[in-house]
N, C-alpha and C. Protein backbone atom coordinates (compact mmCIF):
# COMPACT_ATOMS: atom_id res chain seq x y z
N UNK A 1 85.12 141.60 99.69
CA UNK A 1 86.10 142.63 99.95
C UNK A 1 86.92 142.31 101.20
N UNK A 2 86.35 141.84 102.43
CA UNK A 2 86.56 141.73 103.51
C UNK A 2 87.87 140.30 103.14
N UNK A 3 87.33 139.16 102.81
CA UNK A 3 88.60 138.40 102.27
C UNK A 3 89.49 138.61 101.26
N UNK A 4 89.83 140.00 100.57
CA UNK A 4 90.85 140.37 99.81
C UNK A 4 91.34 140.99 100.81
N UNK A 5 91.00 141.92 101.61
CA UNK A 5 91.84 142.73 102.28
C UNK A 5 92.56 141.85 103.64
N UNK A 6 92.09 140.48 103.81
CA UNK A 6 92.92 139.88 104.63
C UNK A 6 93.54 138.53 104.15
N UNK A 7 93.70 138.71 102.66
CA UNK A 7 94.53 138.09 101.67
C UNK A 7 95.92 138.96 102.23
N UNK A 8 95.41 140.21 101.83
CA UNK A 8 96.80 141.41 101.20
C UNK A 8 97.27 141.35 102.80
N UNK A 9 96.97 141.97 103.87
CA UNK A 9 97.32 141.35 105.70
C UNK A 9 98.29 139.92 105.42
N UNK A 10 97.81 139.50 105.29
CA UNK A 10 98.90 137.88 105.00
C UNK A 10 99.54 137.38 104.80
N UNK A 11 99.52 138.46 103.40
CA UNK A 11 100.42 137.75 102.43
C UNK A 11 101.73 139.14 102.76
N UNK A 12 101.12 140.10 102.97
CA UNK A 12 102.34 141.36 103.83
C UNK A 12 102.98 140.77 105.12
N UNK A 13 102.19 140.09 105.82
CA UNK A 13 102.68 139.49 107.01
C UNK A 13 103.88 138.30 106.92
N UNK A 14 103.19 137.65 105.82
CA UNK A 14 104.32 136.61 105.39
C UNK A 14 105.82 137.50 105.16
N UNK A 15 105.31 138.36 104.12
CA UNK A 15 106.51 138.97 103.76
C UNK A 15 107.41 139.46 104.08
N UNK A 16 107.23 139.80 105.39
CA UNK A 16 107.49 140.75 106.86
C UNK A 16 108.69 139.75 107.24
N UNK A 17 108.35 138.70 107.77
CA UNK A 17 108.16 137.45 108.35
C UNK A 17 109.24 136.89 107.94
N UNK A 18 109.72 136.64 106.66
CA UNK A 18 110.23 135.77 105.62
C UNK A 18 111.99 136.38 105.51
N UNK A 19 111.65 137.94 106.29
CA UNK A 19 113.12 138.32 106.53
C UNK A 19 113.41 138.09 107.87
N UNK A 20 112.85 137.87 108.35
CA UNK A 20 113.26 137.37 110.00
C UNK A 20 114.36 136.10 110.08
N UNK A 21 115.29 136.34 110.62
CA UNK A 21 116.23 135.28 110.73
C UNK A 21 116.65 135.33 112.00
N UNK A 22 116.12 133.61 112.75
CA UNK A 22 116.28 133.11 113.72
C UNK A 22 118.15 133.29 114.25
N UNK A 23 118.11 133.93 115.63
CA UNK A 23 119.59 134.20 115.88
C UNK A 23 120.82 132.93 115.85
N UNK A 24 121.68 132.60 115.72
CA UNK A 24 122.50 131.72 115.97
C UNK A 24 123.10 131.95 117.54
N UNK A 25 122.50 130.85 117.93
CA UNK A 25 122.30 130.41 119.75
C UNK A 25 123.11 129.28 119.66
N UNK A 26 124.23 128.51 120.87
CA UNK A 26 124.63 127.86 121.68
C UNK A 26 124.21 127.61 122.53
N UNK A 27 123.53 126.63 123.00
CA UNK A 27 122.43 126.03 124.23
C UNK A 27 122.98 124.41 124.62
N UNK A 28 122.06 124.21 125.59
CA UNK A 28 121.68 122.98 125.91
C UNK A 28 120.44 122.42 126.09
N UNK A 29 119.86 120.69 125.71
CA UNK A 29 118.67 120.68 125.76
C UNK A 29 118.97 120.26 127.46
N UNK A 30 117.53 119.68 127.87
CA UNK A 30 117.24 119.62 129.36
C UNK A 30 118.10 118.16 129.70
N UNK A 31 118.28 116.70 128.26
CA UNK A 31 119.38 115.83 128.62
C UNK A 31 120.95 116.43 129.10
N UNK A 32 121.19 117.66 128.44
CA UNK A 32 122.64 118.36 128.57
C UNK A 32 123.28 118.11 127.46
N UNK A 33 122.34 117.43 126.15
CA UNK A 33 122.95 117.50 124.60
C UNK A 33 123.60 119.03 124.33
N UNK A 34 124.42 119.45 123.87
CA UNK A 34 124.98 120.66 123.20
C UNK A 34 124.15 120.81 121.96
N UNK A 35 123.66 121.98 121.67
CA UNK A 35 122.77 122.09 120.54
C UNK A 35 123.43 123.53 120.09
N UNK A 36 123.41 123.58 118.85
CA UNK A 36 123.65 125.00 117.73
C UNK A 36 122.47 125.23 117.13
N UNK A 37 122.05 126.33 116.95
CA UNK A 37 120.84 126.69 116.85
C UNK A 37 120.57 127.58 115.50
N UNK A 38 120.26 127.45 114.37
CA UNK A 38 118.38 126.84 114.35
C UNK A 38 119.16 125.64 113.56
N UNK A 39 120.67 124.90 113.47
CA UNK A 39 121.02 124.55 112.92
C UNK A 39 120.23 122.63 113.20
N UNK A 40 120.64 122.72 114.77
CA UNK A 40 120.37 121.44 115.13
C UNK A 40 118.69 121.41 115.77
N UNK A 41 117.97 122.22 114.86
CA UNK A 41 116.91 122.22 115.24
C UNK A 41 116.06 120.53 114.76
N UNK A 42 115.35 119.89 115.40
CA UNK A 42 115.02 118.36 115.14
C UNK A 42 114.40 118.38 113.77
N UNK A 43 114.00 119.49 112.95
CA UNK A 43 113.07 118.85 111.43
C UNK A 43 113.77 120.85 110.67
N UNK A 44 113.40 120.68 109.60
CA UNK A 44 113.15 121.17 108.71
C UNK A 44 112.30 121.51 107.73
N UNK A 45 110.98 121.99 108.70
CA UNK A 45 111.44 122.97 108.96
C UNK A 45 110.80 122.59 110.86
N UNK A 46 110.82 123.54 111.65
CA UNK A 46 110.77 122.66 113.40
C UNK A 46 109.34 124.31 113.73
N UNK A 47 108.81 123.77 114.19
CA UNK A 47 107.66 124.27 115.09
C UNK A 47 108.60 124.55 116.30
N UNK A 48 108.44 125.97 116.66
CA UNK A 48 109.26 126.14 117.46
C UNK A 48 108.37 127.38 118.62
N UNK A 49 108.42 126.81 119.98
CA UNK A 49 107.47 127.52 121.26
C UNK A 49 108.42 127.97 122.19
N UNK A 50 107.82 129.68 121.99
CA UNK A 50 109.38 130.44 122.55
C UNK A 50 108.23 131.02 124.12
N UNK A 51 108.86 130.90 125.28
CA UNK A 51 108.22 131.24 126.28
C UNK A 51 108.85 132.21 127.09
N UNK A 52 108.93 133.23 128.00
CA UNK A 52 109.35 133.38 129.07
C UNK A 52 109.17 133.60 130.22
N UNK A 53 107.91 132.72 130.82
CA UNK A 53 107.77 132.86 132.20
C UNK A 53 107.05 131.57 132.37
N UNK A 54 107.34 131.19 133.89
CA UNK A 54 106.83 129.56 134.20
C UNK A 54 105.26 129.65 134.01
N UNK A 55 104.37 130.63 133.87
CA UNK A 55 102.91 130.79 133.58
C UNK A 55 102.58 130.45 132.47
N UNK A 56 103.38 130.38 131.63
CA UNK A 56 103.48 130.26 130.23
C UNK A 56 103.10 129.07 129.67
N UNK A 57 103.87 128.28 130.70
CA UNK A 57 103.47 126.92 130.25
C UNK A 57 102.20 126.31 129.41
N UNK A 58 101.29 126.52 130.05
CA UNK A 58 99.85 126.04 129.49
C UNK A 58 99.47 126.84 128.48
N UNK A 59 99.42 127.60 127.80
CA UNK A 59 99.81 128.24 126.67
C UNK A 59 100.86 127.25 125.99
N UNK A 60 101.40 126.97 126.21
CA UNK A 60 102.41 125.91 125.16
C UNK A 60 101.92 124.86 124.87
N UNK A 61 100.96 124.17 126.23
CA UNK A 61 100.60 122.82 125.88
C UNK A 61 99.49 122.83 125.63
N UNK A 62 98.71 124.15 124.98
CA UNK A 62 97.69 123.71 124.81
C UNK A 62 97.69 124.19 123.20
N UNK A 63 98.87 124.20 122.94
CA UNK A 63 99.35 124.59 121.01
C UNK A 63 99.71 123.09 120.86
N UNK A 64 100.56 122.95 121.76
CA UNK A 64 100.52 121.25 121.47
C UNK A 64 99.91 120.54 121.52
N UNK A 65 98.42 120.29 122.28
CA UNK A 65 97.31 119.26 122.05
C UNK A 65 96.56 119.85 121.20
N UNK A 66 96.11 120.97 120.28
CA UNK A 66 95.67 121.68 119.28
C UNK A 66 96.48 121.02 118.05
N UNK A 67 97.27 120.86 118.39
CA UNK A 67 98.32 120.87 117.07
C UNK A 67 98.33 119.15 116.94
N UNK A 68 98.26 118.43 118.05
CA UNK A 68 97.91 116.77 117.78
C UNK A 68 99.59 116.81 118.01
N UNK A 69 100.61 117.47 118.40
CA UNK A 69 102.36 116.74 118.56
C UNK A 69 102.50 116.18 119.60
N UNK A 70 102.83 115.14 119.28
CA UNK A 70 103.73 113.76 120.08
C UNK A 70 105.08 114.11 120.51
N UNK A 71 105.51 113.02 121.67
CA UNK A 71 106.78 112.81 121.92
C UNK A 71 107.97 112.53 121.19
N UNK A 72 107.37 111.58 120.41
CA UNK A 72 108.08 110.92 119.30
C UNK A 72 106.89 110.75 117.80
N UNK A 73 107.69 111.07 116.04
CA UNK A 73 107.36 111.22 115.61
C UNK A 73 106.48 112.52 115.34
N UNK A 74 105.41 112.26 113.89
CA UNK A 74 104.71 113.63 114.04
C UNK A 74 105.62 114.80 113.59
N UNK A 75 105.39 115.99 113.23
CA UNK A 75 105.92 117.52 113.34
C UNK A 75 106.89 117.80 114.15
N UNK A 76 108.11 117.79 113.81
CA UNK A 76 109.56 118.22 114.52
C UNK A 76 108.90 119.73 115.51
N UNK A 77 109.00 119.79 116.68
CA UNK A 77 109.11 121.27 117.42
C UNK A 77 109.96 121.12 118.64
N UNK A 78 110.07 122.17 118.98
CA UNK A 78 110.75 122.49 120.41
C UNK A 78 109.97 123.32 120.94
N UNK A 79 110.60 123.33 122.50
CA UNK A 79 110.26 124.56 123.44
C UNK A 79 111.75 125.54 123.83
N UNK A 80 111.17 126.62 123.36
CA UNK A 80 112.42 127.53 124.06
C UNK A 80 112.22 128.32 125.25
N UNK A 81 112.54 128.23 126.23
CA UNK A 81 112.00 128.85 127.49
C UNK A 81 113.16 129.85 127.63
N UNK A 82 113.05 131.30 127.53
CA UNK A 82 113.84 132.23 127.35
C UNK A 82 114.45 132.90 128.34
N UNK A 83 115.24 132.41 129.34
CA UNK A 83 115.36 132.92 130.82
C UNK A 83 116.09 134.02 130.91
N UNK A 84 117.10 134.38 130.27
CA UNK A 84 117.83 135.71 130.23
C UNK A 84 119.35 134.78 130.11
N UNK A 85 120.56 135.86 130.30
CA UNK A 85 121.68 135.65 130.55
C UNK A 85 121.89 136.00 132.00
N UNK A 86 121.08 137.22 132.98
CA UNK A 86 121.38 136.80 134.14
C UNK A 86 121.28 135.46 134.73
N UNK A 87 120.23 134.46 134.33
CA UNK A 87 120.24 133.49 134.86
C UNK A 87 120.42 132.25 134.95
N UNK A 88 121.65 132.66 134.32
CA UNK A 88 122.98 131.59 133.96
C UNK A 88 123.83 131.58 134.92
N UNK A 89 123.47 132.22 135.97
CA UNK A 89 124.55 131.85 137.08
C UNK A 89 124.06 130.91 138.42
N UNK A 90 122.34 130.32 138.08
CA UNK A 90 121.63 130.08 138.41
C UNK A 90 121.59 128.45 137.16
N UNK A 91 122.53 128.28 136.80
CA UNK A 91 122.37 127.21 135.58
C UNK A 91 121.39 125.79 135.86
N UNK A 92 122.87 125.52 136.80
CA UNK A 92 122.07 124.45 137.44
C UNK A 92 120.95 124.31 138.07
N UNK A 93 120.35 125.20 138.86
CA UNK A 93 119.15 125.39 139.36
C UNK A 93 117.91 125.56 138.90
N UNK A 94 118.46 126.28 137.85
CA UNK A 94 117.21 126.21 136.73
C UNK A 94 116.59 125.04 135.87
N UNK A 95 117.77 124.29 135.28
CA UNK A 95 117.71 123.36 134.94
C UNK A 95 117.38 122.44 135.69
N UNK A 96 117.67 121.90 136.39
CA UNK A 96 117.42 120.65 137.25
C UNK A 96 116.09 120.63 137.77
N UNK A 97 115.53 122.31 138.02
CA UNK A 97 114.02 122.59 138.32
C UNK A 97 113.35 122.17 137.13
N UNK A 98 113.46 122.52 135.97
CA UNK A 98 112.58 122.45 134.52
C UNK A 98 112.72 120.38 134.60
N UNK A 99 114.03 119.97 134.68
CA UNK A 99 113.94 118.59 134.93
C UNK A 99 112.94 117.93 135.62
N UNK A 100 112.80 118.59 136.76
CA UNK A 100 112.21 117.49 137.82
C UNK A 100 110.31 117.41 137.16
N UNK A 101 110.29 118.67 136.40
CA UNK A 101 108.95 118.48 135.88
C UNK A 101 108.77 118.40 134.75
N UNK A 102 109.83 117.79 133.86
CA UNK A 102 109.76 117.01 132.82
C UNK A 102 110.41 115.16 133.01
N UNK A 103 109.95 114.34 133.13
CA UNK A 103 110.19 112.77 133.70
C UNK A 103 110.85 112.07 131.89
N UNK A 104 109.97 112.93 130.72
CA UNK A 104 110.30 112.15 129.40
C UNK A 104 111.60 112.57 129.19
N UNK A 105 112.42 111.37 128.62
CA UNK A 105 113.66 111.84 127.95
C UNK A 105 113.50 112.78 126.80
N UNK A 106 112.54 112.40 125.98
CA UNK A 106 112.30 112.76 124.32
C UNK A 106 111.75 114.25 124.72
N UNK A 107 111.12 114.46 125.98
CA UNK A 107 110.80 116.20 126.12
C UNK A 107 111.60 116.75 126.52
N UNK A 108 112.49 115.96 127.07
CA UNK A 108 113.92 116.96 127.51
C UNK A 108 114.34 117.10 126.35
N UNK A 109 114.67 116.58 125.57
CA UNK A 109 115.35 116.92 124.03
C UNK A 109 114.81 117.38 123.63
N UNK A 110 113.46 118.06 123.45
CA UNK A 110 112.84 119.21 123.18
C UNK A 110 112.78 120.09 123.21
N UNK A 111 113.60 120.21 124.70
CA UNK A 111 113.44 121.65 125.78
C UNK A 111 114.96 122.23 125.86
N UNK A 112 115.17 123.20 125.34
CA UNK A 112 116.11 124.14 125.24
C UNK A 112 116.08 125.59 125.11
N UNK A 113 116.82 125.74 126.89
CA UNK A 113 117.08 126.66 127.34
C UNK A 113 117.95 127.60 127.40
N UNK A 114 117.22 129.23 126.77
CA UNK A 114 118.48 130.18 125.84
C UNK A 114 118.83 130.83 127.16
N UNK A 115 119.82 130.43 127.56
CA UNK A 115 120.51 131.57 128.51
C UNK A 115 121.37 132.72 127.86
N UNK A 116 120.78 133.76 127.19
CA UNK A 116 121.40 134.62 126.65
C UNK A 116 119.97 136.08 126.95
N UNK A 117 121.13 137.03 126.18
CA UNK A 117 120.01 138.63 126.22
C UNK A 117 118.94 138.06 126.17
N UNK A 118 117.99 138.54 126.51
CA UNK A 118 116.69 138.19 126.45
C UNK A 118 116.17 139.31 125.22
N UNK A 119 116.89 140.80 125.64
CA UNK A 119 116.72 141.40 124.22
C UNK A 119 116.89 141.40 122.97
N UNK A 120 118.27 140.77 122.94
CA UNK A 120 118.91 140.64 121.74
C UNK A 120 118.13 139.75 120.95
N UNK A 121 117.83 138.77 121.49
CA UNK A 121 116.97 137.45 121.05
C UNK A 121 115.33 138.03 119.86
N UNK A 122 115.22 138.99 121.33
CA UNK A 122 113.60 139.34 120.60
C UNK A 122 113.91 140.31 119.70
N UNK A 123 114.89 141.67 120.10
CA UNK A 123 115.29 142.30 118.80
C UNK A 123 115.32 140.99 117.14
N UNK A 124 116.25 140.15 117.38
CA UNK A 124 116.39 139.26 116.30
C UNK A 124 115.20 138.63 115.68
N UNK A 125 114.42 138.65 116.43
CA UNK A 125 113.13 138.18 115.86
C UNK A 125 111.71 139.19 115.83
N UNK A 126 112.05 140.38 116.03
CA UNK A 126 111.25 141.08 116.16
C UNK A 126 109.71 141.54 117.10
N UNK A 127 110.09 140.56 118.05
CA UNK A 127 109.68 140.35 118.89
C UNK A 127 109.66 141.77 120.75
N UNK A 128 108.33 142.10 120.56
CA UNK A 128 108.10 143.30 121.27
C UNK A 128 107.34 142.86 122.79
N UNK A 129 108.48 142.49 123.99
CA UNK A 129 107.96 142.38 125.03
C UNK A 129 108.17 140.68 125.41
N UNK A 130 107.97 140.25 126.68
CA UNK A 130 107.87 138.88 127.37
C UNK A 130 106.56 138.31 128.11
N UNK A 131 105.61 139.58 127.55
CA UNK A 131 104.09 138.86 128.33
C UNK A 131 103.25 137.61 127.30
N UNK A 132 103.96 137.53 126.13
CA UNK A 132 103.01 136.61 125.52
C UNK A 132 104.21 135.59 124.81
N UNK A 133 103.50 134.20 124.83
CA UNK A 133 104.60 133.05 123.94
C UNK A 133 104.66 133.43 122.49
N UNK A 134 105.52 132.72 122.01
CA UNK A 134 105.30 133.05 120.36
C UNK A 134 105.54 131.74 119.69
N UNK A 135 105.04 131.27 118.81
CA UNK A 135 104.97 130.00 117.96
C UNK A 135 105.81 130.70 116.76
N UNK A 136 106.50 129.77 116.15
CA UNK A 136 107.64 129.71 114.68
C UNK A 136 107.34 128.84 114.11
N UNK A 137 107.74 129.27 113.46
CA UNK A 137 108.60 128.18 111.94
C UNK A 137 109.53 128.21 111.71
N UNK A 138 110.46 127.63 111.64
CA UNK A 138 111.72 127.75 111.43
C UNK A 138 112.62 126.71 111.02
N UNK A 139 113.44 127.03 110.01
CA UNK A 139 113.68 125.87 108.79
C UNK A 139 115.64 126.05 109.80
N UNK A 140 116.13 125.15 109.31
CA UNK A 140 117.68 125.25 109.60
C UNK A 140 118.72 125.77 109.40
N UNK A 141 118.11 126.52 108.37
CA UNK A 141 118.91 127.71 107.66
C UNK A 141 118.70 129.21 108.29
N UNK A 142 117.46 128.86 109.28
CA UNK A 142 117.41 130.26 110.40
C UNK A 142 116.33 130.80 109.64
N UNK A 143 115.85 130.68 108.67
CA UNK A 143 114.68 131.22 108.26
C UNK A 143 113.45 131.33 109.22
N UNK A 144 112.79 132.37 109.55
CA UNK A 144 111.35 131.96 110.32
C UNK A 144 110.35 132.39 109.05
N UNK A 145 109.65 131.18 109.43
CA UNK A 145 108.47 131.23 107.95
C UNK A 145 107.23 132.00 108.57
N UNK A 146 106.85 132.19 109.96
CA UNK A 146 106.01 132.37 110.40
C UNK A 146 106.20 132.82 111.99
N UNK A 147 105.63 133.81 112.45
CA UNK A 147 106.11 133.77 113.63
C UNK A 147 104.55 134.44 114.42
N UNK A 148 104.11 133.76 115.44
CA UNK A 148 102.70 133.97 115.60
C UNK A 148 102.67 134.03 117.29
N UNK A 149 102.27 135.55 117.64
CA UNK A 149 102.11 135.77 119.51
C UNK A 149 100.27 134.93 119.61
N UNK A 150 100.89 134.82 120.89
CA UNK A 150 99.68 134.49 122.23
C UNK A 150 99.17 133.00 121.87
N UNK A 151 98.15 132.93 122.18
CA UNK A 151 97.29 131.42 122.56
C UNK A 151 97.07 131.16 121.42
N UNK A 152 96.81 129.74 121.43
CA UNK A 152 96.31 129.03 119.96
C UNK A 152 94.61 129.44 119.96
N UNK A 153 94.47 129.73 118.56
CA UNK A 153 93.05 129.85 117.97
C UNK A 153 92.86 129.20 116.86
N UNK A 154 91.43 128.67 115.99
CA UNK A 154 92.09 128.11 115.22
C UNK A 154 92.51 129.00 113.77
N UNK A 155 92.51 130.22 114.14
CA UNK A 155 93.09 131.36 112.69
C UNK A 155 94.69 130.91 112.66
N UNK A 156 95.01 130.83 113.88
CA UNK A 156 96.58 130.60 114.23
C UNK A 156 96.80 129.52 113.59
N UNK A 157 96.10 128.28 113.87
CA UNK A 157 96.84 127.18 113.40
C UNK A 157 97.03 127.10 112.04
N UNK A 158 95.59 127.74 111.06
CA UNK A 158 95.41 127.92 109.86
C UNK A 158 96.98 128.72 109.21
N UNK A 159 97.25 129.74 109.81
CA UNK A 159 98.43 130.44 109.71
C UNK A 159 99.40 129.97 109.61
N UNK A 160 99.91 129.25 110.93
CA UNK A 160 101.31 127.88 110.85
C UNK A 160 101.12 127.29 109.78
N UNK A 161 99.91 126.25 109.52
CA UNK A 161 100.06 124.95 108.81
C UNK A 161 100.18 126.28 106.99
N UNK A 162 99.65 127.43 107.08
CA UNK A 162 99.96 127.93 105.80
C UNK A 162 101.54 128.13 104.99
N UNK A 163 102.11 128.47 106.52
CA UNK A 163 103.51 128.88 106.11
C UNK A 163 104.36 127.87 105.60
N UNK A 164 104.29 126.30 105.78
CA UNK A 164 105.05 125.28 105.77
C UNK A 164 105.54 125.60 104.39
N UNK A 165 106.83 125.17 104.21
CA UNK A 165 107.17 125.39 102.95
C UNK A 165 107.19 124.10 101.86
């Protein structure tokens, strides 16, 4: 009983999920590539790690050594570190900070930073609050297949690798 009723959770969650459409964003990665968004996202569909606070970090990288992703090759993802639109007047500063503690080229092209609403963003994704990261799926067509808060467990990963289309 207990695994039907978190069949039907799942498969509602998917369903939920499956209308979510990733916003159309104008960014830059951390090289200063111009990116359109979920268009020029690196795969199809892209693992995608939405953050907003520098604490956050380790929570990200520890979805990424869970998850086995590389620099190069492997599962297309990004990091989105969600700073607001106030702090775009702060562009450079921000950036050049996230630089100095990223040294890889291939993670700077990873790393793209939404300087926009911070609400609008999470409204668009349904997304309630900035205390926890959130892991995606998300195909190029803006679809999110999956969209999953807080730390990796391994129910979570089971979840991601379910949604792939």
């Amino acid at each position: 009983m207990r695994i039907l009723v978190a069949l039907v959770v799942v498969f509602w969650a998917n369903m939920a999920i499956a209308e979510l459409q990733f916003p159309s964003l104008d960014a830059d990665d951390l090289n200063g590539r111009a990116v359109s968004l979920p268009q020029d996202f690196p795969g199809d569909p892209t693992i995608v790690f939405i953050a907003y606070k520098r604490n956050q970090q380790p929570s990200i990288n520890a979805w990424v050594a869970r998850l086995g992703l590389q620099e190069r090759g492997g599962p297309a993802w990004a990091e989105l570190p969600v700073v607001g639109r106030g702090a775009a007047l702060f562009r450079s500063f921000v950036d050049n900070g996230m630089r100095s503690g990223i040294t890889s080229t291939a993670m700077r092209g990873r790393t793209i930073t939404i300087y926009s609403s911070q609400r609008a963003f999470n409204k668009a994704l349904g997304i309630d609050g900035r205390n926890e990261i959130y892991t995606a799926l998300v195909g190029r067509d803006g679809q999110v297949h999956v969209l999953i808060e807080g730390d990796v467990t391994d129910e979570k990963i089971a979840q991601l690798r379910a949604a792939y289309p």
